[in-house]
N, C-alpha and C. Protein backbone atom coordinates (compact mmCIF):
# COMPACT_ATOMS: atom_id res chain seq x y z
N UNK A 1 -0.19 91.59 -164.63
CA UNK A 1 -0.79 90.69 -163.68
C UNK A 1 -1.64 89.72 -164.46
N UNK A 2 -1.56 88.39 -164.00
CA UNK A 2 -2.28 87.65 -164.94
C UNK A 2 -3.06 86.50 -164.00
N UNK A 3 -4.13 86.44 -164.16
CA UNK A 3 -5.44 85.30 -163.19
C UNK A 3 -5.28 84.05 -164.34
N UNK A 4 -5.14 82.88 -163.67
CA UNK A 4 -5.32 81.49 -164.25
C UNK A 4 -6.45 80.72 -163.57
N UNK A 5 -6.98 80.42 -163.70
CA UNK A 5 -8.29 79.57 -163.26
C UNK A 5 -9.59 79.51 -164.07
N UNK A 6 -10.19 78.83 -163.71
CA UNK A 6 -12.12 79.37 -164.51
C UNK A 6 -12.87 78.67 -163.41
N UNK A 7 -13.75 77.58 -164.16
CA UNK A 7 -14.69 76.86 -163.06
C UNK A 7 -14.52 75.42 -162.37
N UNK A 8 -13.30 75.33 -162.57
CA UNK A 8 -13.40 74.55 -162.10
C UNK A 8 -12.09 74.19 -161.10
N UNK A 9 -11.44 73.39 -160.35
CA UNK A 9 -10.88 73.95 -159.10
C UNK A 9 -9.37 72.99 -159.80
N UNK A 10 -9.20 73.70 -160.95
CA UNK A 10 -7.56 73.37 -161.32
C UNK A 10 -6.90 74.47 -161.78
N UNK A 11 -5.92 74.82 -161.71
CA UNK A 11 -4.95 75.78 -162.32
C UNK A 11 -4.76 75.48 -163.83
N UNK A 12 -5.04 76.33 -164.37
CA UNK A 12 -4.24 76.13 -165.71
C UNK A 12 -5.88 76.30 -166.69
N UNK A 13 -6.80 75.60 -166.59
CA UNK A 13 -8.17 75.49 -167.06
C UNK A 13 -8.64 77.04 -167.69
N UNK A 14 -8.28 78.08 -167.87
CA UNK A 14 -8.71 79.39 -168.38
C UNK A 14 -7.36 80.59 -167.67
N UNK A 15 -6.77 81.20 -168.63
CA UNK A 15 -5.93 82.13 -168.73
C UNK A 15 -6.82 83.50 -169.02
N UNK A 16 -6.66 84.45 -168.02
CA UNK A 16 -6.63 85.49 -168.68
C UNK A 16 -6.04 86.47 -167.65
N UNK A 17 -5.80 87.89 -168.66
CA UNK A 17 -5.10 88.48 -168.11
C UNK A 17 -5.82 89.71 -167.11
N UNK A 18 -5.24 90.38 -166.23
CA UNK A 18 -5.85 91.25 -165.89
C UNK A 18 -5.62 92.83 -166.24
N UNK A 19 -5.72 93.42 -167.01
CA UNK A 19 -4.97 94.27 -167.08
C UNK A 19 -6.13 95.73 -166.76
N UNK A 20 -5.33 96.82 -166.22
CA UNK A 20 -5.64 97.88 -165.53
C UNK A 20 -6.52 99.01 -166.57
N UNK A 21 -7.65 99.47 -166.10
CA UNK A 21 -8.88 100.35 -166.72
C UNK A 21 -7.88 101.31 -167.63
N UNK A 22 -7.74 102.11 -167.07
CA UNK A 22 -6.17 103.42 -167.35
C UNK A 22 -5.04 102.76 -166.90
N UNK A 23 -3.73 103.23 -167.69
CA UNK A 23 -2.39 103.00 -167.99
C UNK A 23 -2.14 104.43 -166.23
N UNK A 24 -1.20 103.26 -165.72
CA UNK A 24 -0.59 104.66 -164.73
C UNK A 24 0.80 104.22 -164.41
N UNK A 25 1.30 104.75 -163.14
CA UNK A 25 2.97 104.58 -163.53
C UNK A 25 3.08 103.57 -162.60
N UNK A 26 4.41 102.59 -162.52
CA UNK A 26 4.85 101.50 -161.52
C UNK A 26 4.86 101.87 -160.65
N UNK A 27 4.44 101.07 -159.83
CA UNK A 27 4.73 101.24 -158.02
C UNK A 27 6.01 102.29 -158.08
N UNK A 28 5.91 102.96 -157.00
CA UNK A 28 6.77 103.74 -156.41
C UNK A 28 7.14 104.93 -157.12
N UNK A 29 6.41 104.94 -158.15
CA UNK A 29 6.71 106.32 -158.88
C UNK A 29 5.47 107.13 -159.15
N UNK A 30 4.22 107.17 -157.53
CA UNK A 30 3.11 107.92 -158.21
C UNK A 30 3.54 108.53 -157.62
N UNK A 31 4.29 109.12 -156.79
CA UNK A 31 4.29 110.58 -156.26
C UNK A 31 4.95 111.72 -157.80
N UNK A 32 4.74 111.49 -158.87
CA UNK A 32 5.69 111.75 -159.95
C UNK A 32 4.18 112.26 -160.57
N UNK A 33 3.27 111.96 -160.45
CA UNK A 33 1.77 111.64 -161.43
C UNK A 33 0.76 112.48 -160.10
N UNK A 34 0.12 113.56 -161.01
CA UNK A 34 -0.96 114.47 -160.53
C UNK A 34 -2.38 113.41 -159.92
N UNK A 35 -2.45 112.22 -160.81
CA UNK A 35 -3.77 111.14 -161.16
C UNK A 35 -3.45 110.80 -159.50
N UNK A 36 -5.25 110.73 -159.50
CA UNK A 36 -5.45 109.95 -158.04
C UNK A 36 -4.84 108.73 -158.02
N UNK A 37 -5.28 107.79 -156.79
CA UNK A 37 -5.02 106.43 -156.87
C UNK A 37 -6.30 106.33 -157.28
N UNK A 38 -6.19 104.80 -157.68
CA UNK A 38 -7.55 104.09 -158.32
C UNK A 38 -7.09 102.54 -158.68
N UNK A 39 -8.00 101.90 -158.31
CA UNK A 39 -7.85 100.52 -158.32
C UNK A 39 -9.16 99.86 -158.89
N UNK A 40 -8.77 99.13 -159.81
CA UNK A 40 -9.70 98.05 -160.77
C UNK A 40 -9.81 96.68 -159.91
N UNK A 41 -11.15 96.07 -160.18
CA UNK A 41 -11.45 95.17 -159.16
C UNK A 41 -11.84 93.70 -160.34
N UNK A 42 -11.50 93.19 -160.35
CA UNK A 42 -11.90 91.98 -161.49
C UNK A 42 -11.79 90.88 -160.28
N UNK A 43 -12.93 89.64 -161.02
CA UNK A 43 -13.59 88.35 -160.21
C UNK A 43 -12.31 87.47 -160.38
N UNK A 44 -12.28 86.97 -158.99
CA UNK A 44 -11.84 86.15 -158.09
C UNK A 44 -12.51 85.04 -157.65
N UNK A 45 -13.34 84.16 -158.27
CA UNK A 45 -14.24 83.25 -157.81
C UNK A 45 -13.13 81.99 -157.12
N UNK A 46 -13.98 80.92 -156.56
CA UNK A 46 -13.19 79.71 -155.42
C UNK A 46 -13.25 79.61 -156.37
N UNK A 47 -11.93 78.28 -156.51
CA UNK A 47 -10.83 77.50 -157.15
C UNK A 47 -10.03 78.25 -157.97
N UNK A 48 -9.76 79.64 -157.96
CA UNK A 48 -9.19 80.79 -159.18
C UNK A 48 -7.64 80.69 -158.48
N UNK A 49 -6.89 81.10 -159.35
CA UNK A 49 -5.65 80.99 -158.68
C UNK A 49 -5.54 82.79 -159.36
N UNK A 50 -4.52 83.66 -158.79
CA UNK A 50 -3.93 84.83 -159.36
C UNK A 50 -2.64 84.64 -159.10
N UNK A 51 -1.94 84.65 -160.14
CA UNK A 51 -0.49 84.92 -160.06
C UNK A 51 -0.02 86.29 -160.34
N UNK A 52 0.52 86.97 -159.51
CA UNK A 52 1.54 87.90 -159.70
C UNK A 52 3.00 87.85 -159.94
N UNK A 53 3.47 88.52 -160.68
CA UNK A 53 4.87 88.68 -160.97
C UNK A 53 5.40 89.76 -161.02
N UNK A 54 6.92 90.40 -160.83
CA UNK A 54 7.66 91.27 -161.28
C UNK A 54 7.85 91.72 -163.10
N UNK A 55 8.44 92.35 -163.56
CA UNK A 55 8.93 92.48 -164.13
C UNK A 55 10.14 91.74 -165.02
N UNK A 56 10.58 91.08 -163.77
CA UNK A 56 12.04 89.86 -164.43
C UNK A 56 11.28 88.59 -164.81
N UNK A 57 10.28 88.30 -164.90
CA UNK A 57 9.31 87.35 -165.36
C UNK A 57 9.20 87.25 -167.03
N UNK A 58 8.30 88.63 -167.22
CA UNK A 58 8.47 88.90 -168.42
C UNK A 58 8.92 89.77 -169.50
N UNK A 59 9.81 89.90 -168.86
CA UNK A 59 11.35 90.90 -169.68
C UNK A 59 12.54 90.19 -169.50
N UNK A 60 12.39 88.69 -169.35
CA UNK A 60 13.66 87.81 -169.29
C UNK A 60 13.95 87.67 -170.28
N UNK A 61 15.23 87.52 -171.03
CA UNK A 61 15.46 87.44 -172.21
C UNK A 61 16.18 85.97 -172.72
N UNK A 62 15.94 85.80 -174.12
CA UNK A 62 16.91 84.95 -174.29
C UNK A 62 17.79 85.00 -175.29
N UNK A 63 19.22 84.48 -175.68
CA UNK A 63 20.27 84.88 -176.21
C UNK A 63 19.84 85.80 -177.75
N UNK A 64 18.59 85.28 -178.21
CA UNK A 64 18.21 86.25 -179.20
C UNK A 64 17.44 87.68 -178.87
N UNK A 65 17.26 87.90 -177.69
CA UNK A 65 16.53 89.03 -177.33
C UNK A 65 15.63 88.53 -177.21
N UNK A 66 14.65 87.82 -177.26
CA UNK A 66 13.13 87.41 -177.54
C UNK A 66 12.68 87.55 -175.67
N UNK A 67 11.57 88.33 -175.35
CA UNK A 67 11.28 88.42 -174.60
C UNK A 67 10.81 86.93 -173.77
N UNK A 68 10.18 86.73 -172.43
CA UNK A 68 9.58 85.39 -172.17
C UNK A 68 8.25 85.73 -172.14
N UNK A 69 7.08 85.00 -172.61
CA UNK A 69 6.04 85.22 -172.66
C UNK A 69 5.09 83.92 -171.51
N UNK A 70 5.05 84.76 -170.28
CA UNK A 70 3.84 83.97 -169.40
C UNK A 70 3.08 83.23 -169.76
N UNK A 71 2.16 83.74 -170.42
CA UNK A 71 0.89 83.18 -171.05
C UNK A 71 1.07 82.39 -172.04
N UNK A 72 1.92 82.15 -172.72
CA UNK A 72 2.18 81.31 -173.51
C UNK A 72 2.88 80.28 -173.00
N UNK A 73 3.29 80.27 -172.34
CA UNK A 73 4.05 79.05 -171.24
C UNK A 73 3.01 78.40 -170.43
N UNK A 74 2.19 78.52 -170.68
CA UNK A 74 0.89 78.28 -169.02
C UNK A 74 0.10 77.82 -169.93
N UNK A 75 0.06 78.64 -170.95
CA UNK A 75 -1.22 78.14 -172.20
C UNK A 75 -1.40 76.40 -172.40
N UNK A 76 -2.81 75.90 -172.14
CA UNK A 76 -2.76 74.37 -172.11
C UNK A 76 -2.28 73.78 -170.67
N UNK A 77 -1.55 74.49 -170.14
CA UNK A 77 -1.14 73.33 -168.84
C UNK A 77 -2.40 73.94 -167.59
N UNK A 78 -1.95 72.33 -167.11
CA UNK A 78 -3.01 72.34 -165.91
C UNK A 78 -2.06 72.20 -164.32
N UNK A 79 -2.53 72.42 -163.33
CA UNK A 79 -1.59 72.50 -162.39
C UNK A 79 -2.52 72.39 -160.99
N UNK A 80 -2.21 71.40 -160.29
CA UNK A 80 -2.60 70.44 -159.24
C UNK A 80 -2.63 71.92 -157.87
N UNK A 81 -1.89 72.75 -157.65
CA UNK A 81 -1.96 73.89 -156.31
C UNK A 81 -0.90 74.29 -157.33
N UNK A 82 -0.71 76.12 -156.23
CA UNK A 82 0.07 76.88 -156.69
C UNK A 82 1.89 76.77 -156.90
N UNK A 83 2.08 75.59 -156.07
CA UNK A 83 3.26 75.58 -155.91
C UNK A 83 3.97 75.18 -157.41
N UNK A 84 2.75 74.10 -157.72
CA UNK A 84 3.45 73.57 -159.00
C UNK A 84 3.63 74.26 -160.03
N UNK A 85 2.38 75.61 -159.99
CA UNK A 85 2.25 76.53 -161.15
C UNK A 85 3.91 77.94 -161.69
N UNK A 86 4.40 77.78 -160.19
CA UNK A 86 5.60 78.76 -159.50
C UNK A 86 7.06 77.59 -160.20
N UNK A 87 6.50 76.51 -159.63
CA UNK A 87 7.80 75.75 -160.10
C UNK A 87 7.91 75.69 -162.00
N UNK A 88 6.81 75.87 -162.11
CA UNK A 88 6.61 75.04 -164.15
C UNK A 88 7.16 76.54 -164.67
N UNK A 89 6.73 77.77 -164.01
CA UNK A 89 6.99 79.18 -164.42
C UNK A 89 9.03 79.20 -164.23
N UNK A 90 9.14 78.92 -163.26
CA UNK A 90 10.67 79.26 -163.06
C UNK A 90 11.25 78.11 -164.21
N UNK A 91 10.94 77.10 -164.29
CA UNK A 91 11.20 76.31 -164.69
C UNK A 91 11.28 76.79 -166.30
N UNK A 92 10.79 76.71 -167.21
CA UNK A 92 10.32 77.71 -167.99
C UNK A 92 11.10 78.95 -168.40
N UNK A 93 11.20 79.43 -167.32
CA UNK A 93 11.98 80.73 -167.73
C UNK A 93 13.16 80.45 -167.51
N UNK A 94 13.59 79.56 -166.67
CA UNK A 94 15.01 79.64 -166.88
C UNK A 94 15.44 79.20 -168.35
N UNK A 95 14.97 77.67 -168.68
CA UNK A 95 15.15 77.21 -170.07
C UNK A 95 15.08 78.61 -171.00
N UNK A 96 14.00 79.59 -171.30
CA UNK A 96 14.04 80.42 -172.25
C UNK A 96 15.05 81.00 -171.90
N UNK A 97 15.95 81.20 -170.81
CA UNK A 97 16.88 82.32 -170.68
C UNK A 97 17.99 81.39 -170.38
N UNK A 98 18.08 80.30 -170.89
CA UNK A 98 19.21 79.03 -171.00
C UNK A 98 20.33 79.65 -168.88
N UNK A 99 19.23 79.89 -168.13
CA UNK A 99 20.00 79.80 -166.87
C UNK A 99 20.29 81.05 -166.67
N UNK A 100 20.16 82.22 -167.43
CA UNK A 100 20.76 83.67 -167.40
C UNK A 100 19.74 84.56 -166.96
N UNK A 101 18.75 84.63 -165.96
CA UNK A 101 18.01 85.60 -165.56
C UNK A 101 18.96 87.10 -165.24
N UNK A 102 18.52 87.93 -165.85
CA UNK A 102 19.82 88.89 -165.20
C UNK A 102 19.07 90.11 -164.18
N UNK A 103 17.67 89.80 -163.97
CA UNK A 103 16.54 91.02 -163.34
C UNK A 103 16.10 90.05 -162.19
N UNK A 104 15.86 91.18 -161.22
CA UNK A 104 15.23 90.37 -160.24
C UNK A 104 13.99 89.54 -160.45
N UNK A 105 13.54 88.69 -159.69
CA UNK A 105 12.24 87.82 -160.12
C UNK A 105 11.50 87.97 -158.65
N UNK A 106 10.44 88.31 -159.19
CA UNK A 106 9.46 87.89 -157.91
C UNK A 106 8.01 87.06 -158.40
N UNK A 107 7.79 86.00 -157.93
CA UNK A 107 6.20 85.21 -158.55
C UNK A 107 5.63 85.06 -157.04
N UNK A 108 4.37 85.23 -156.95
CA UNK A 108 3.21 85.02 -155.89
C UNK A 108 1.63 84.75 -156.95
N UNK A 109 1.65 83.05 -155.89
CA UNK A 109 0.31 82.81 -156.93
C UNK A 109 -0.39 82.26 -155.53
N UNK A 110 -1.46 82.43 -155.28
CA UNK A 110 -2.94 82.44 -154.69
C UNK A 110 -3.71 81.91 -155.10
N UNK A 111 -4.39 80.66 -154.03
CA UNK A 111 -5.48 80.11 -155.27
C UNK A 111 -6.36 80.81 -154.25
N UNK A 112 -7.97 80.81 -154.48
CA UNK A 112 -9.03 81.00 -153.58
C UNK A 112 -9.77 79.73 -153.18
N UNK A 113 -9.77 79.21 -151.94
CA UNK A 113 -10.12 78.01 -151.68
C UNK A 113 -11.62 78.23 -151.30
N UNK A 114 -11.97 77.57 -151.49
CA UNK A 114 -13.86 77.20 -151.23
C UNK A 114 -14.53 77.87 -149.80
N UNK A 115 -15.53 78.41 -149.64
CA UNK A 115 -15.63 78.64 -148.36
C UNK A 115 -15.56 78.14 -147.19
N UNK A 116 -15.41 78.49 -146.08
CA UNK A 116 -15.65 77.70 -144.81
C UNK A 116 -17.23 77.10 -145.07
N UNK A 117 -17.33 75.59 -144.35
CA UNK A 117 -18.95 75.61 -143.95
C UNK A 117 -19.59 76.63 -142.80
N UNK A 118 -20.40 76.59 -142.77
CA UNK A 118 -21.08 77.59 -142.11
C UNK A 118 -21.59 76.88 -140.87
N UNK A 119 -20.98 75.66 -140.54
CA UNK A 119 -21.19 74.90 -139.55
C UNK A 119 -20.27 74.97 -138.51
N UNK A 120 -19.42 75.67 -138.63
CA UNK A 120 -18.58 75.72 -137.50
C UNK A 120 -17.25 74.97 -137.98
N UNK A 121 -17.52 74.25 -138.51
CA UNK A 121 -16.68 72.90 -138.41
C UNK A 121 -15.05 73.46 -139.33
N UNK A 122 -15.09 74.43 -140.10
CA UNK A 122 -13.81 74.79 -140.65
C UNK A 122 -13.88 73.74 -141.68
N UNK A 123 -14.33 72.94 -142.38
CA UNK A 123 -14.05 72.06 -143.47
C UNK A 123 -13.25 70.46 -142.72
N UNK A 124 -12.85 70.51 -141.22
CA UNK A 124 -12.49 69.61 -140.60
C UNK A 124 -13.23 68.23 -140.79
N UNK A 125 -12.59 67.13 -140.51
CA UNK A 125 -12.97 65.84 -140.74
C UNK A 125 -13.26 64.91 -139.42
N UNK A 126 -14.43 64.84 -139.41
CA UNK A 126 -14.54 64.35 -137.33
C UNK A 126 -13.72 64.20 -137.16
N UNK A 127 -13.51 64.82 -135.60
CA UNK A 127 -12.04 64.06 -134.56
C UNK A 127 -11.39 64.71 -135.13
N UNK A 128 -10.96 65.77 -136.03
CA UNK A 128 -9.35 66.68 -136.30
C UNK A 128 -9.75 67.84 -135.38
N UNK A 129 -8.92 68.43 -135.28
CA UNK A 129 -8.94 69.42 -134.64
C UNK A 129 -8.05 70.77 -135.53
């Protein structure tokens, strides 16, 4: 799992990764594992985007075996909302895998948008509704 954002309200501006306190097993295989559940909580501040991915993300291969590396693809770029961050990623991986994904893919990226005002108003602009 990997968070892109920092302070300021663009994508791409600070990479890092999130990775889990203790090592435990993939979804769907804790009934296999004695270990409780347990969940790690890392900051989410407004303008942060989190992207999630599968597995076919970064175990795509390309004709030399060379894995695809996320973070190094993202590294330096900046990205206007999430959509564009989803498109530059597929985009990306297909080139490293010259069109041959052979694993399923799943990407979900989230930005955190600013709070509501506390005025009622929803962030609305007179007269919208």
């Amino acid at each position: 799992m990997e968070r892109a954002g920092g302070g300021r309200d663009r994508l791409g501006t600070g990479l890092r990764s999130a990775e889990p306190s203790e090592p435990a097993l993939p979804l769907g295989l804790a009934e296999l594992s004695t270990d409780q559940d347990r969940t790690d909580t890392v900051p989410f501040p407004s303008g942060a985007t989190l992207l999630l991915y599968t597995d076919g993300l970064n175990e795509a291969r390309n004709r030399a075996g060379d894995f695809y590396d996320p973070a190094a693809g993202l590294a330096g770029v900046e990205f206007a909302e999430p959509d564009a961050l989803l498109d530059t990623l597929l985009t990306k991986v297909n080139r490293h895998t010259a069109g041959r994904i052979t694993d399923d893919l799943a990407l979900l990226a989230v930005t955190r948008t600013p709070a509501a005002p506390r005025d009622g108003t929803h962030g609305l602009v007179p007269g919208e509704r």
